[in-house]
Protein backbone atom coordinates (compact mmCIF):
# COMPACT_ATOMS: atom_id res chain seq x y z
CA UNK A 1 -25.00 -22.96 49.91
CA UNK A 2 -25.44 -25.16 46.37
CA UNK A 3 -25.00 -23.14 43.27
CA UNK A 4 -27.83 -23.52 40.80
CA UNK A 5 -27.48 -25.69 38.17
CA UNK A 6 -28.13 -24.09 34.87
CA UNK A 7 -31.80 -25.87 33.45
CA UNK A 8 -31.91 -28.61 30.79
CA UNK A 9 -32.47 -27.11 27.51
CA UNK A 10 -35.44 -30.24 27.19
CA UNK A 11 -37.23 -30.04 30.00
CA UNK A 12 -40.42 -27.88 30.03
CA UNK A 13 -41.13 -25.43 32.33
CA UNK A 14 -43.26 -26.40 35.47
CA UNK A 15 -46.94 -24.70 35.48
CA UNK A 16 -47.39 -24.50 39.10
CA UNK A 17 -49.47 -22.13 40.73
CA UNK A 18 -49.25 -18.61 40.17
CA UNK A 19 -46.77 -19.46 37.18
CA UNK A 20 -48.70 -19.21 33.56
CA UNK A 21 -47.27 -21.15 30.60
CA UNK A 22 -44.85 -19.73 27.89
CA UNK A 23 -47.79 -18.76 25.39
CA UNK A 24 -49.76 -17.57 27.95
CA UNK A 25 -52.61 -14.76 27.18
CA UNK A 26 -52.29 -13.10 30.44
CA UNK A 27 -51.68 -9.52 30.38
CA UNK A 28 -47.56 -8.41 30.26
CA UNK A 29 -46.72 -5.47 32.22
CA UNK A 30 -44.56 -4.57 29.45
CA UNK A 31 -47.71 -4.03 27.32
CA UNK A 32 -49.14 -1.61 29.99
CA UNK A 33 -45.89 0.78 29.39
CA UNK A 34 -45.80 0.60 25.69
CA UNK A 35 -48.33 3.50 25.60
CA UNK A 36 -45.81 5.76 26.50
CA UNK A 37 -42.67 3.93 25.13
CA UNK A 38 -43.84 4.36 21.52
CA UNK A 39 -43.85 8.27 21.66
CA UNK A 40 -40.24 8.21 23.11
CA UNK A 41 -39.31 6.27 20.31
CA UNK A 42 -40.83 7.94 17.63
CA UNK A 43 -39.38 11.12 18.83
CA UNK A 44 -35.94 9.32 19.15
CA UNK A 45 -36.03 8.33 15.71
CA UNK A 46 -37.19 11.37 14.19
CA UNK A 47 -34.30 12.53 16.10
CA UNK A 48 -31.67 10.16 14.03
CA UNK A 49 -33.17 10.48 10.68
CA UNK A 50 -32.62 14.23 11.30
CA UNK A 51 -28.92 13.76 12.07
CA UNK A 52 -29.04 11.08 9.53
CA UNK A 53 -30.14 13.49 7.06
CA UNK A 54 -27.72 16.51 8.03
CA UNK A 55 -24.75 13.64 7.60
CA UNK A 56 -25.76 12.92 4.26
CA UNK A 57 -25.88 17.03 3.19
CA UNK A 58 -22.48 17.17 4.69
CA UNK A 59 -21.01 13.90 2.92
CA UNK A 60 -22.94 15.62 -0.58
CA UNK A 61 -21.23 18.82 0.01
CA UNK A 62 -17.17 17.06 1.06
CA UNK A 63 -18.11 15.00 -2.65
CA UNK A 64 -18.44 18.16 -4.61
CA UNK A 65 -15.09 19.68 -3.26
CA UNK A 66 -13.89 16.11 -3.73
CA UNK A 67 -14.80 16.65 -7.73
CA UNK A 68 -13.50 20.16 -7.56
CA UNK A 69 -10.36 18.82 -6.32
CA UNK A 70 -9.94 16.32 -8.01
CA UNK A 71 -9.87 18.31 -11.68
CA UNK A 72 -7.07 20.70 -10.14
CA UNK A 73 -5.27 17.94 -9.22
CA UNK A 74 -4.81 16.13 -12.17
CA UNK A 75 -4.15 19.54 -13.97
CA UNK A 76 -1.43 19.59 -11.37
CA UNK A 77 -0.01 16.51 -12.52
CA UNK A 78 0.02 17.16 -16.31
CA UNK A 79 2.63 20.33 -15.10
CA UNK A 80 5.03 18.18 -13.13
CA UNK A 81 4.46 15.64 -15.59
CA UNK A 82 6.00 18.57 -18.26
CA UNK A 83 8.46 19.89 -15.99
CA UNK A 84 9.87 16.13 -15.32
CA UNK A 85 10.54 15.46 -18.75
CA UNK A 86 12.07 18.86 -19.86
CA UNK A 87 14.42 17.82 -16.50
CA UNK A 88 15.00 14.91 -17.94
CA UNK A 89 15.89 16.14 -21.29
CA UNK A 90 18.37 18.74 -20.12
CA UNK A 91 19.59 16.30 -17.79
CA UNK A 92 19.96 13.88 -20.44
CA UNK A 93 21.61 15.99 -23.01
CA UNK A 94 24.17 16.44 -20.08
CA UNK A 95 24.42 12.33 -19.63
CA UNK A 96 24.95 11.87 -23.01
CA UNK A 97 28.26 13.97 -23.10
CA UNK A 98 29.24 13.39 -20.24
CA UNK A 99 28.69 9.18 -21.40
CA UNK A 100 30.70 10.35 -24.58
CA UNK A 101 33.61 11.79 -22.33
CA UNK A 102 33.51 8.57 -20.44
CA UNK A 103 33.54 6.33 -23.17
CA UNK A 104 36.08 7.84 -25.10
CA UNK A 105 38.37 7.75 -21.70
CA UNK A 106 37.24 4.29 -21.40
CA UNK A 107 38.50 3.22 -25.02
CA UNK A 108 41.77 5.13 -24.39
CA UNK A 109 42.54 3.44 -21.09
CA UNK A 110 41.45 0.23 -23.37
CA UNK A 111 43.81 0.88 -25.82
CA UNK A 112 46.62 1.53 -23.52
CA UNK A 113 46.00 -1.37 -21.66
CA UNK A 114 46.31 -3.55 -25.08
CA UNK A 115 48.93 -2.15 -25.91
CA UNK A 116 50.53 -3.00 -22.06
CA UNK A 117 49.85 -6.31 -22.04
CA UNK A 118 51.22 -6.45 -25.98
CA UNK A 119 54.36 -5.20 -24.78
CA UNK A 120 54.21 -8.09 -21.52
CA UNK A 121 53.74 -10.49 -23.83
CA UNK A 122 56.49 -10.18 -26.16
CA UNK A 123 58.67 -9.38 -23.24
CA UNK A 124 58.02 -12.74 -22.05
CA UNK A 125 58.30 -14.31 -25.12
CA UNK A 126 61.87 -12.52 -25.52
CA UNK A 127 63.02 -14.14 -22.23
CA UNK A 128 61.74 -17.41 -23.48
CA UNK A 129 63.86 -17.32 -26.61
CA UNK A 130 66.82 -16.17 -24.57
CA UNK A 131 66.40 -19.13 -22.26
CA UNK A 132 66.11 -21.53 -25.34
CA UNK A 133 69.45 -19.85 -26.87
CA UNK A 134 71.31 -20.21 -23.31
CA UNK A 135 70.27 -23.91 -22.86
CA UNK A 136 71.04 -24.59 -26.21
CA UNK A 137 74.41 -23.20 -26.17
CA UNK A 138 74.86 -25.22 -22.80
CA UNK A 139 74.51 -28.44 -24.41
């Protein structure tokens, strides 16, 4: 059995017997029902602005706790706000001796460390001069 082909979008619809044009003014049997569609959708309408309506009261009333909220929350804030800097003040006061403690440590392992390589280097410089004296009295 052929599968129908699917209808050029140009060509015009034939107007054979029995079949009435596109803009036809015959009765549709859709207009018939409308008489009773209407009410049904009227009725399902009223229906949705009602929920519609009960949404909106809700959303209103979630806003106004929102506000509510919101105030007690940025009061919240301002407190750990406080209690993060006086942790950070006591913790700092800490830092900053124990920074001291470090850096004086720091300087004194500096200073003994100058004072090492001081030492290396005229060491070195010793065994340099005894080489020269030893060659020289070689010659």
């Amino acid at each position: 059995m052929p599968l129908p082909q699917p209808s050029n979008s140009r060509s015009r619809p034939s107007t054979a017997a029995g079949a009435f044009p596109r803009h036809s003014m015959a009765p549709n049997r859709l207009s018939t029902a409308t008489g009773s569609i209407k009410p049904r959708q009227h009725a399902h309408l009223q229906s949705q602005l009602a929920q519609l309506q009960a949404n909106l009261a809700d959303t209103e009333n979630l806003l106004r706790m929102t506000a509510v909220q919101a105030n007690f929350i940025a009061e919240l804030g301002g407190w750990t706000g406080g209690l993060f800097m006086a942790a950070s003040k006591v913790l700092g006061e800490e830092t900053a001796a124990a920074a001291s403690a470090a850096a004086a440590h720091q300087y004194q392992y500096q200073a003994q460390y100058q004072a090492q390589v001081q030492r290396d280097q005229q060491e070195h410089e010793q065994e340099q001069e005894h080489e020269q004296h030893l060659t020289e009295d070689e010659q």
